[in-house]
N, C-alpha and C. Protein backbone atom coordinates (compact mmCIF):
# COMPACT_ATOMS: atom_id res chain seq x y z
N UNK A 1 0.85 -1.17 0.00
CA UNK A 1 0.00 0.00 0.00
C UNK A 1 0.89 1.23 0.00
N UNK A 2 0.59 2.46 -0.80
CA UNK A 2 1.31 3.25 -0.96
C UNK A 2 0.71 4.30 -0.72
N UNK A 3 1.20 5.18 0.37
CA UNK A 3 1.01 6.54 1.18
C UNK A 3 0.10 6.98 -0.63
N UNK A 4 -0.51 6.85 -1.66
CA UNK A 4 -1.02 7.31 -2.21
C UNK A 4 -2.01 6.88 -2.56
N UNK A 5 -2.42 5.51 -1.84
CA UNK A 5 -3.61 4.95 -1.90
C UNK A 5 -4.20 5.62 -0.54
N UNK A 6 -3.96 6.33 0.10
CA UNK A 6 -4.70 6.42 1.20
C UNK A 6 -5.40 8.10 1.29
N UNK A 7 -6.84 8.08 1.39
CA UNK A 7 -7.48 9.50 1.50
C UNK A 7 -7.44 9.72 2.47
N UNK A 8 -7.30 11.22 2.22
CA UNK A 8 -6.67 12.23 3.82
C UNK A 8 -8.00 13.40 3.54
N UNK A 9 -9.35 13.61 4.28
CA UNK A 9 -9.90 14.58 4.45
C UNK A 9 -9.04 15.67 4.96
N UNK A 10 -8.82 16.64 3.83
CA UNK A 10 -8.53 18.06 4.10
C UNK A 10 -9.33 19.38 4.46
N UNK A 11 -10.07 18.52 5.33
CA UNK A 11 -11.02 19.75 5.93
C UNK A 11 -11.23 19.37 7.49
N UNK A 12 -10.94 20.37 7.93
CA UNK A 12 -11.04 20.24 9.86
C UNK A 12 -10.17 20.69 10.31
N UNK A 13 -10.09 20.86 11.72
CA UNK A 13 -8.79 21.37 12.45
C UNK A 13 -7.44 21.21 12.01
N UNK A 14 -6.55 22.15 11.85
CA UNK A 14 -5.31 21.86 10.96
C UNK A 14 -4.50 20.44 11.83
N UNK A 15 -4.52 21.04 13.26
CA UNK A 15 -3.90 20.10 14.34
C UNK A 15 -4.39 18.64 14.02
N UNK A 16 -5.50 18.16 13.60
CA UNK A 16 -6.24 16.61 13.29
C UNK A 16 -5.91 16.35 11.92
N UNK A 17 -5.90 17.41 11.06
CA UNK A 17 -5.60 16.88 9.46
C UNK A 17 -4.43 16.56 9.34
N UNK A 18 -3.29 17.34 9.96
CA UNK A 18 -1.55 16.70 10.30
C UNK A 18 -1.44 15.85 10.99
N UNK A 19 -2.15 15.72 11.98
CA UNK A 19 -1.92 14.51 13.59
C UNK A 19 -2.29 13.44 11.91
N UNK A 20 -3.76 13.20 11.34
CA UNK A 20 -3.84 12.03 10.78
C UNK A 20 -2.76 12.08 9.52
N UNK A 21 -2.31 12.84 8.69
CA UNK A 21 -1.28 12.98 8.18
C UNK A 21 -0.09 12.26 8.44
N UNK A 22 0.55 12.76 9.51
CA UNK A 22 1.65 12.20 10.05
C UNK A 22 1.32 11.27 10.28
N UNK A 23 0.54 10.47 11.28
CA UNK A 23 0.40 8.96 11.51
C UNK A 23 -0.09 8.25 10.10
N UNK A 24 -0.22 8.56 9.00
CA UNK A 24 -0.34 7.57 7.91
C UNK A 24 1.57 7.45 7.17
N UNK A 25 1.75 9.01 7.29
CA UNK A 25 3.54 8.61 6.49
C UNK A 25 3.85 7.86 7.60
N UNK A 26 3.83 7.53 9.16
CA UNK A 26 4.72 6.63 9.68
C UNK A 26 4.44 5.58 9.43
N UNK A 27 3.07 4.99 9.71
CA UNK A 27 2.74 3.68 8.90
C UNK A 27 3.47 3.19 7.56
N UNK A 28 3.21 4.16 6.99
CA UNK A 28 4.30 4.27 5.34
C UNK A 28 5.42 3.80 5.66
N UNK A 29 6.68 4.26 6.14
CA UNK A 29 7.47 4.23 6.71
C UNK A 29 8.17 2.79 7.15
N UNK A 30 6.97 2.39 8.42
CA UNK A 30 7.11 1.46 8.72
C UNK A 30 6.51 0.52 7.93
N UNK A 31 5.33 0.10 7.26
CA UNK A 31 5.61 -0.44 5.94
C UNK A 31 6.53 -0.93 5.20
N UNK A 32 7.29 0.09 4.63
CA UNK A 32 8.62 0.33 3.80
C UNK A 32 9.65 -0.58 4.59
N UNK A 33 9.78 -0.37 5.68
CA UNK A 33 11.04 -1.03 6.30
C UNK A 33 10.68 -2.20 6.28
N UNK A 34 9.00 -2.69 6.72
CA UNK A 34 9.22 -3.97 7.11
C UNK A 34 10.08 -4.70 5.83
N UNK A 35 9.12 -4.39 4.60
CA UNK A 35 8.81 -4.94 3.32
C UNK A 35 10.52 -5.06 3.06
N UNK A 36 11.37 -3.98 3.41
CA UNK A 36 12.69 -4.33 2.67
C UNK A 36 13.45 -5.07 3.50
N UNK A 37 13.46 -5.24 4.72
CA UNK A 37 13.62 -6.47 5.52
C UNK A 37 13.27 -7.55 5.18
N UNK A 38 11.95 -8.15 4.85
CA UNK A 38 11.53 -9.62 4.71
C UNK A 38 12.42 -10.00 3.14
N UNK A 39 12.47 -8.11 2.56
CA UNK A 39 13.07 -8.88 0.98
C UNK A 39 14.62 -9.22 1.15
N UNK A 40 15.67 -8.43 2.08
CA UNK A 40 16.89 -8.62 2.61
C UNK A 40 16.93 -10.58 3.06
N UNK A 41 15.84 -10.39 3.65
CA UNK A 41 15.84 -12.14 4.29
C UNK A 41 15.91 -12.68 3.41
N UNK A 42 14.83 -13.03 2.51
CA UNK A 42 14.15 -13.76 1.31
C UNK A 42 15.35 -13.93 0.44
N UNK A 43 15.90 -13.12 0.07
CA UNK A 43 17.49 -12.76 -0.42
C UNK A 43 18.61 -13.26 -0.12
N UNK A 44 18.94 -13.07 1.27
CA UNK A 44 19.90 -13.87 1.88
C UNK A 44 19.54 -15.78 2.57
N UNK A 45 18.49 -15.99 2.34
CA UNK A 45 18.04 -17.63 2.63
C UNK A 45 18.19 -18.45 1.00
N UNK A 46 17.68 -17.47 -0.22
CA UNK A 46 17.91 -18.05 -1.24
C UNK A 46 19.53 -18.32 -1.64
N UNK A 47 20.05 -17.49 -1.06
CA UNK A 47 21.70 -17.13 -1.81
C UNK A 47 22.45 -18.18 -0.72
């Protein structure tokens, strides 16, 4: 899933539209890491 599949209502308190903002790029984020971890593994068990 890519931080661009995900809708962000841009209407409401600025403080709630960033709070949910920010907590979707960390998800992203952490996402990202897991995904290049399991592929680092997957990588190094085949080799």
């Amino acid at each position: 899933m890519a931080l661009t599949d995900i809708y962000h209502n841009k209407i409401g308190q600025p403080q709630v539209v960033y709070g949910e903002l920010g907590h979707a790029i960390e998800k992203a984020v952490e996402r990202s890491k897991a995904e290049k971890r399991l592929w680092n593994l997957k990588r190094s068990i085949e080799t």
